[in-house]
C-alpha atoms as a PDB file:
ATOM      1  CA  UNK A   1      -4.993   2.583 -14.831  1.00  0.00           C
ATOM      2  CA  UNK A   2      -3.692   5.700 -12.941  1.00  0.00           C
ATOM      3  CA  UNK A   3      -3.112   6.821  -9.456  1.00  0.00           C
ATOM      4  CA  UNK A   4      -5.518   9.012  -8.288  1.00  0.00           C
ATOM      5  CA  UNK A   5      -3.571  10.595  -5.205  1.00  0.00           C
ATOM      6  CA  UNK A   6      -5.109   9.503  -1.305  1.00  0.00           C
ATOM      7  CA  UNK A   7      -6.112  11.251   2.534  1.00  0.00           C
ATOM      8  CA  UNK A   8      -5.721  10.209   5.405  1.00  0.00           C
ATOM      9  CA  UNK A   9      -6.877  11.609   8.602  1.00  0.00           C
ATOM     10  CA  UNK A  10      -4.763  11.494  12.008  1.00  0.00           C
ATOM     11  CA  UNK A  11      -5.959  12.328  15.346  1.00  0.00           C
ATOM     12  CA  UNK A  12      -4.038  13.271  18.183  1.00  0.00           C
ATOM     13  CA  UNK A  13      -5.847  13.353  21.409  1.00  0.00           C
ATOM     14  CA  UNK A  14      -4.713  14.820  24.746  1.00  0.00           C
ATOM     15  CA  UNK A  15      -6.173  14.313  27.939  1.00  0.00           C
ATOM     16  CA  UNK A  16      -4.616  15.296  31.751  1.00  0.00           C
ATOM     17  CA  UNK A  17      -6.420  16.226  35.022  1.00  0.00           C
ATOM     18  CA  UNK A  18      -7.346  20.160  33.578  1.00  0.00           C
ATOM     19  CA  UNK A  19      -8.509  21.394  29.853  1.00  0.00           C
ATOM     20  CA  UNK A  20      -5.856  20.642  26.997  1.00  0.00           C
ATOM     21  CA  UNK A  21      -4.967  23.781  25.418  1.00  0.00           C
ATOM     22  CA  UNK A  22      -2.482  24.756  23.089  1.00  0.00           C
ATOM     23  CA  UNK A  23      -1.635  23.257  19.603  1.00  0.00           C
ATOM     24  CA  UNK A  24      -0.041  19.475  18.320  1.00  0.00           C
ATOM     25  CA  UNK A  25       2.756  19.699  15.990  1.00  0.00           C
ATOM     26  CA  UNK A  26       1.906  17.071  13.005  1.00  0.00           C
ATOM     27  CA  UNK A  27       5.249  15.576  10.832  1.00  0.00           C
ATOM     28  CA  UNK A  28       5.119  13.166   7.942  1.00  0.00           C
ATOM     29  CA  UNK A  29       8.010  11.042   6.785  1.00  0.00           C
ATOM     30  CA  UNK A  30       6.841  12.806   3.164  1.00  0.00           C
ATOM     31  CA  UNK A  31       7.982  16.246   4.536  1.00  0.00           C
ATOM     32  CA  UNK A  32       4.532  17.831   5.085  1.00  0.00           C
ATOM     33  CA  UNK A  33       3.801  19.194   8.493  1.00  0.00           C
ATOM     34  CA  UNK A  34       1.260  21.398  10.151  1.00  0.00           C
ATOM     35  CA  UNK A  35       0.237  22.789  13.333  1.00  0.00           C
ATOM     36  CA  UNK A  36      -3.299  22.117  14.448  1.00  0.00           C
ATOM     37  CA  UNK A  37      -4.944  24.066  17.753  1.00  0.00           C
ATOM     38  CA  UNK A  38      -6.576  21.437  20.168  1.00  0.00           C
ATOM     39  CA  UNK A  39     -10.434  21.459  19.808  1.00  0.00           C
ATOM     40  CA  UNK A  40     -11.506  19.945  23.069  1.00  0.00           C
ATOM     41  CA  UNK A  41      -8.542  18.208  23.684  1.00  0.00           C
ATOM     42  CA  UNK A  42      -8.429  17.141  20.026  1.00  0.00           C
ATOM     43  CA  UNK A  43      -6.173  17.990  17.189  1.00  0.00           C
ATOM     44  CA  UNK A  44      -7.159  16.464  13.196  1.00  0.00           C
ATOM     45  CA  UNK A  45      -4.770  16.929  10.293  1.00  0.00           C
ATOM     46  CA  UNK A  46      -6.342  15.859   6.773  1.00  0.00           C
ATOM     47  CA  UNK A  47      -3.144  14.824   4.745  1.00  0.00           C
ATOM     48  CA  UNK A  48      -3.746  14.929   1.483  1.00  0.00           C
ATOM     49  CA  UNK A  49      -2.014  13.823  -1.473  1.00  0.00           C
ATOM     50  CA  UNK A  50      -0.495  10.697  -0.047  1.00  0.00           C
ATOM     51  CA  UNK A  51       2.091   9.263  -2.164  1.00  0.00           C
ATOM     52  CA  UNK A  52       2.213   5.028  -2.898  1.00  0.00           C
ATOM     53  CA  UNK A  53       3.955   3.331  -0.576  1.00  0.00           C
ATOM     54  CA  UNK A  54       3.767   3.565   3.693  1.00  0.00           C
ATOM     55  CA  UNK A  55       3.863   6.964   5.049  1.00  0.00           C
ATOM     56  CA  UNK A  56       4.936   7.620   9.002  1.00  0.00           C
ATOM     57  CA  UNK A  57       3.535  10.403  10.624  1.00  0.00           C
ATOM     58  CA  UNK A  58       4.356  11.565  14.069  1.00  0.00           C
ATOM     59  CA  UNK A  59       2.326  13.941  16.626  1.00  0.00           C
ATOM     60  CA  UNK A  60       3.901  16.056  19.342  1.00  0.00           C
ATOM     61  CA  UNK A  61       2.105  18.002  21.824  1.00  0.00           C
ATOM     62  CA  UNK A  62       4.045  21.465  22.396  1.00  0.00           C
ATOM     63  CA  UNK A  63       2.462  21.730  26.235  1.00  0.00           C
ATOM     64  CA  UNK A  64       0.757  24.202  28.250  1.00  0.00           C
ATOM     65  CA  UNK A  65       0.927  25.864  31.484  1.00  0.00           C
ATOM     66  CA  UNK A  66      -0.663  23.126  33.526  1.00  0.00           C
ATOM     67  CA  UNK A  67       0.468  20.351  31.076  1.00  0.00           C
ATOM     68  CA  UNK A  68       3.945  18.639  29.899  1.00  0.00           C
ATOM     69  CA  UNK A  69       4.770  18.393  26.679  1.00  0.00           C
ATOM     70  CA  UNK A  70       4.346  14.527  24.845  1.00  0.00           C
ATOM     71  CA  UNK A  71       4.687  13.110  21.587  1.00  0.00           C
ATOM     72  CA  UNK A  72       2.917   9.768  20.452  1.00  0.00           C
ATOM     73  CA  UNK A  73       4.647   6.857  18.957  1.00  0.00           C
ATOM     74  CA  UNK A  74       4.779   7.093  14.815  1.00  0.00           C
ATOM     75  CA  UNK A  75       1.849   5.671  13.006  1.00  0.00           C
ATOM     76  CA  UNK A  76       2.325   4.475   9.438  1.00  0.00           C
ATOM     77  CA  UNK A  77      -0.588   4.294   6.595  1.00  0.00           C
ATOM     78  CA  UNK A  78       0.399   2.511   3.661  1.00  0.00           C
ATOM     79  CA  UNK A  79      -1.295   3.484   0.113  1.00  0.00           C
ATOM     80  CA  UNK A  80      -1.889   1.061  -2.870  1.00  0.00           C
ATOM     81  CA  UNK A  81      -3.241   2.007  -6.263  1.00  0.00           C
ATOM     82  CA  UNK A  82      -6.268   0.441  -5.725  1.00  0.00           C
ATOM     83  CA  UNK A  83      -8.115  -2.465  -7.271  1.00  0.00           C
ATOM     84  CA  UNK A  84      -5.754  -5.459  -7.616  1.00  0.00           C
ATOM     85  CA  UNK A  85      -5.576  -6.936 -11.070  1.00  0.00           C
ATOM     86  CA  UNK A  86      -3.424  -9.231 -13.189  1.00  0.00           C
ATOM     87  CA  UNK A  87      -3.492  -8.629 -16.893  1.00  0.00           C
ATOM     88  CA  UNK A  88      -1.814 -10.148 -20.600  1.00  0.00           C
ATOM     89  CA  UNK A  89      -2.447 -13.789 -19.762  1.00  0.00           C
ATOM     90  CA  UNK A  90      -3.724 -14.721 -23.332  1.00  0.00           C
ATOM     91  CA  UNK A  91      -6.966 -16.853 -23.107  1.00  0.00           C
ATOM     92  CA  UNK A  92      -4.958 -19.830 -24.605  1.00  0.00           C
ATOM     93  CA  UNK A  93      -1.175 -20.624 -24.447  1.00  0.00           C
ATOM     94  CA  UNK A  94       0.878 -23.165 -25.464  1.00  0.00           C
ATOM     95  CA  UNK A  95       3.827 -24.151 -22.985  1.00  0.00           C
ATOM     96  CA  UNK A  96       6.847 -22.789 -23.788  1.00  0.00           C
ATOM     97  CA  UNK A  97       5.614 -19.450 -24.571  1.00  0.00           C
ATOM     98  CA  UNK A  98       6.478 -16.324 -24.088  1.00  0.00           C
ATOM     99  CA  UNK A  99       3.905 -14.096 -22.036  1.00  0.00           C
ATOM    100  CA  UNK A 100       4.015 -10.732 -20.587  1.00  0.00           C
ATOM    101  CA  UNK A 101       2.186  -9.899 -17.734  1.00  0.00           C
ATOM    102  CA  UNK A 102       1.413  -7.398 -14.699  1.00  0.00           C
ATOM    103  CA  UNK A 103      -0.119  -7.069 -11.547  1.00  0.00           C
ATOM    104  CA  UNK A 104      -1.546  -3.850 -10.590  1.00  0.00           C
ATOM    105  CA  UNK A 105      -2.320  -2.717  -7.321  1.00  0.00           C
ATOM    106  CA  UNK A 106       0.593  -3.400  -5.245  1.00  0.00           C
ATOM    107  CA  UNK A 107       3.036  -1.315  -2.707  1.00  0.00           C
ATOM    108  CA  UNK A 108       5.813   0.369  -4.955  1.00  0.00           C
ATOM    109  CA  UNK A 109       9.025  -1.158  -3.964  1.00  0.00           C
ATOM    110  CA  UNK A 110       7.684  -5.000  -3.053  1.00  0.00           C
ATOM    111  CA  UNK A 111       8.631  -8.539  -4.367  1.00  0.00           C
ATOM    112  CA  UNK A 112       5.317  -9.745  -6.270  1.00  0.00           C
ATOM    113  CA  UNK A 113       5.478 -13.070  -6.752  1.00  0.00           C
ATOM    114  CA  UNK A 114       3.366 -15.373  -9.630  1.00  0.00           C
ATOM    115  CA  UNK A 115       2.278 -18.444  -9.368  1.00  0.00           C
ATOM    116  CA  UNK A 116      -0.053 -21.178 -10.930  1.00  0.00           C
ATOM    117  CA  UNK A 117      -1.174 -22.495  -7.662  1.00  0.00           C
ATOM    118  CA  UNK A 118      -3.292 -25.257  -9.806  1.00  0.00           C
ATOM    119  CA  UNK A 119       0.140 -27.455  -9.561  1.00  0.00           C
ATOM    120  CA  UNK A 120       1.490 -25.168  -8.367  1.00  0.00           C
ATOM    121  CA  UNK A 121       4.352 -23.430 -10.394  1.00  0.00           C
ATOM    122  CA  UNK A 122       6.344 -20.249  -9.609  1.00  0.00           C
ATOM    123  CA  UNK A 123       6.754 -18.521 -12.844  1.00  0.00           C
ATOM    124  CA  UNK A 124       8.739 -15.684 -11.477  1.00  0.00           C
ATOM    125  CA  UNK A 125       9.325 -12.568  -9.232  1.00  0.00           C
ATOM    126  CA  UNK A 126       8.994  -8.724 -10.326  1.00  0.00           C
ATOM    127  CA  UNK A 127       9.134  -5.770  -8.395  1.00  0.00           C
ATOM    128  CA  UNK A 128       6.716  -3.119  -7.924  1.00  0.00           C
ATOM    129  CA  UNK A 129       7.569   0.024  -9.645  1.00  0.00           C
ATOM    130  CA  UNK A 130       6.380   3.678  -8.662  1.00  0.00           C
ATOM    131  CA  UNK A 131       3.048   3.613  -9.447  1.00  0.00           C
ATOM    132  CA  UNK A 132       2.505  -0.267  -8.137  1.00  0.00           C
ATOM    133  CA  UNK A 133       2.765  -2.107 -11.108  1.00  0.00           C
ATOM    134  CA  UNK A 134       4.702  -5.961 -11.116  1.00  0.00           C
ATOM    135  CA  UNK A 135       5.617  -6.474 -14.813  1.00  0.00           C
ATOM    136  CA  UNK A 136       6.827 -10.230 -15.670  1.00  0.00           C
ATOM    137  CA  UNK A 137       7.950 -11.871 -19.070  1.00  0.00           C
ATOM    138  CA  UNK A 138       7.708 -15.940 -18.766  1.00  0.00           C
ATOM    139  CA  UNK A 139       7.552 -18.600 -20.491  1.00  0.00           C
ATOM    140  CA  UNK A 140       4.441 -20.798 -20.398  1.00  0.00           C
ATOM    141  CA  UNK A 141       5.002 -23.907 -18.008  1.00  0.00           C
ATOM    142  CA  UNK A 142       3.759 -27.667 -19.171  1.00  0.00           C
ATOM    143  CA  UNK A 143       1.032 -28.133 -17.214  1.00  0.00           C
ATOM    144  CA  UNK A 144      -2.137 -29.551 -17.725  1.00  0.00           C
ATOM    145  CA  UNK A 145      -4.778 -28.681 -19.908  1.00  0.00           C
ATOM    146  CA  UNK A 146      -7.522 -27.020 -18.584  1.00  0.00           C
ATOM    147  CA  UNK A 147      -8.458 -24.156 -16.330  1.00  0.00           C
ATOM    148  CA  UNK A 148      -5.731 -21.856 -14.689  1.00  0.00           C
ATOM    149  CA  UNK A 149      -5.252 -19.054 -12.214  1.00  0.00           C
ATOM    150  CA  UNK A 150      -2.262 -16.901 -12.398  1.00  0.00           C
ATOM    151  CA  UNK A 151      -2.322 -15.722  -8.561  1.00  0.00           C
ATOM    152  CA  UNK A 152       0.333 -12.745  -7.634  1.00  0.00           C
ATOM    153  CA  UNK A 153       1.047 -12.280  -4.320  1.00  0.00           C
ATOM    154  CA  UNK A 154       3.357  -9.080  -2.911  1.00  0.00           C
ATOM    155  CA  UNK A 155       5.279 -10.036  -0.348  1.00  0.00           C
ATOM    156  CA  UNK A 156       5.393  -7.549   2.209  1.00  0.00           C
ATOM    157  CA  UNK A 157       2.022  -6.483   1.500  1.00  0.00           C
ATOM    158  CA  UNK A 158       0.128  -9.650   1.380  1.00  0.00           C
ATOM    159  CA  UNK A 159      -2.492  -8.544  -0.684  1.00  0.00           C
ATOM    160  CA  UNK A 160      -3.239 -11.135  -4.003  1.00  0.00           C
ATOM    161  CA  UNK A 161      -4.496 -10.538  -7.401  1.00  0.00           C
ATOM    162  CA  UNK A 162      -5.148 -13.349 -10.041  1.00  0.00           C
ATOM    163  CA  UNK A 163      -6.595 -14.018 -13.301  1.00  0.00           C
ATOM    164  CA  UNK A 164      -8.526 -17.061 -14.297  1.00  0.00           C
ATOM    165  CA  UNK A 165      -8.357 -18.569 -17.839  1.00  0.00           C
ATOM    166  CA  UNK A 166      -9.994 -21.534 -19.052  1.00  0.00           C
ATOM    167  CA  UNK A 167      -8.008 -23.594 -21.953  1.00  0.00           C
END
């Protein structure tokens, strides 16, 4: 599965007792930055490209002659890869066993966490790497036999994938 790269859209709007006009200075934590002229007392930058992971960008109004320069607080916009998945459980397993798994879709850089909540049992803890991906090696608990969800949950993120297998 591959990253297809994200937008985001951020709107600065400026308002005071005459016509905004002049331009609002743009800055993402990423480096990027632009200058966009007010529109009505409305300035748009379309940030493209977003890389995984939270991005911060701030907006700063540069002033005019009848108003004061002011910059708004930081807003962040986080980007997964997309659809959440867990994949490599084996339809059948014996306990004991090794497996190899991952969960796809998370923030690059978070705890994910897997668990069969069935009983439940905490198999283990993998980061995210770059592109969102928790890979895990573990070995099969003893539990009953029978149906199973492997549920993996990122902890900052909150966001839970799982992957149902009937024994």
């Amino acid at each position: 599965m591959g990253y297809e790269p994200e937008q985001a859209m951020f709107t600065a709007t400026i308002t005071g007792p005459c016509a905004p006009a002049g331009s609002v200075t743009f800055n993402a934590d990423t480096g990027a930055t632009a200058v966009v002229a007010l529109s009505g007392g409305v300035a748009v930058w379309t940030l493209t490209d977003l890389p995984l992971g939270p991005t911060t960008v701030s907006a700063a109004y540069g002033g005019s002659t009848d108003l004061v320069e002011s910059a708004g607080a930081p807003v962040a916009q986080s980007v997964v890869t997309g659809p959440l998945a867990v994949t490599g459980l084996p339809a059948a397993v014996r306990a004991g066993e090794v497996v190899a798994v991952a969960a796809i879709g998370f923030v690059p850089g978070e705890a994910v966490e897997f668990v069969f909540p069935s009983d439940p049992v905490v198999v283990g803890t993998a980061t995210a790497d770059a592109r969102g991906t928790a890979r895990l090696g573990f070995a099969a608990p003893d539990v009953e036999l029978g149906a199973h969800t492997l549920r993996a949950t990122g902890a900052g993120s909150q966001l839970v994938a799982q992957l149902r297998r009937t024994a």
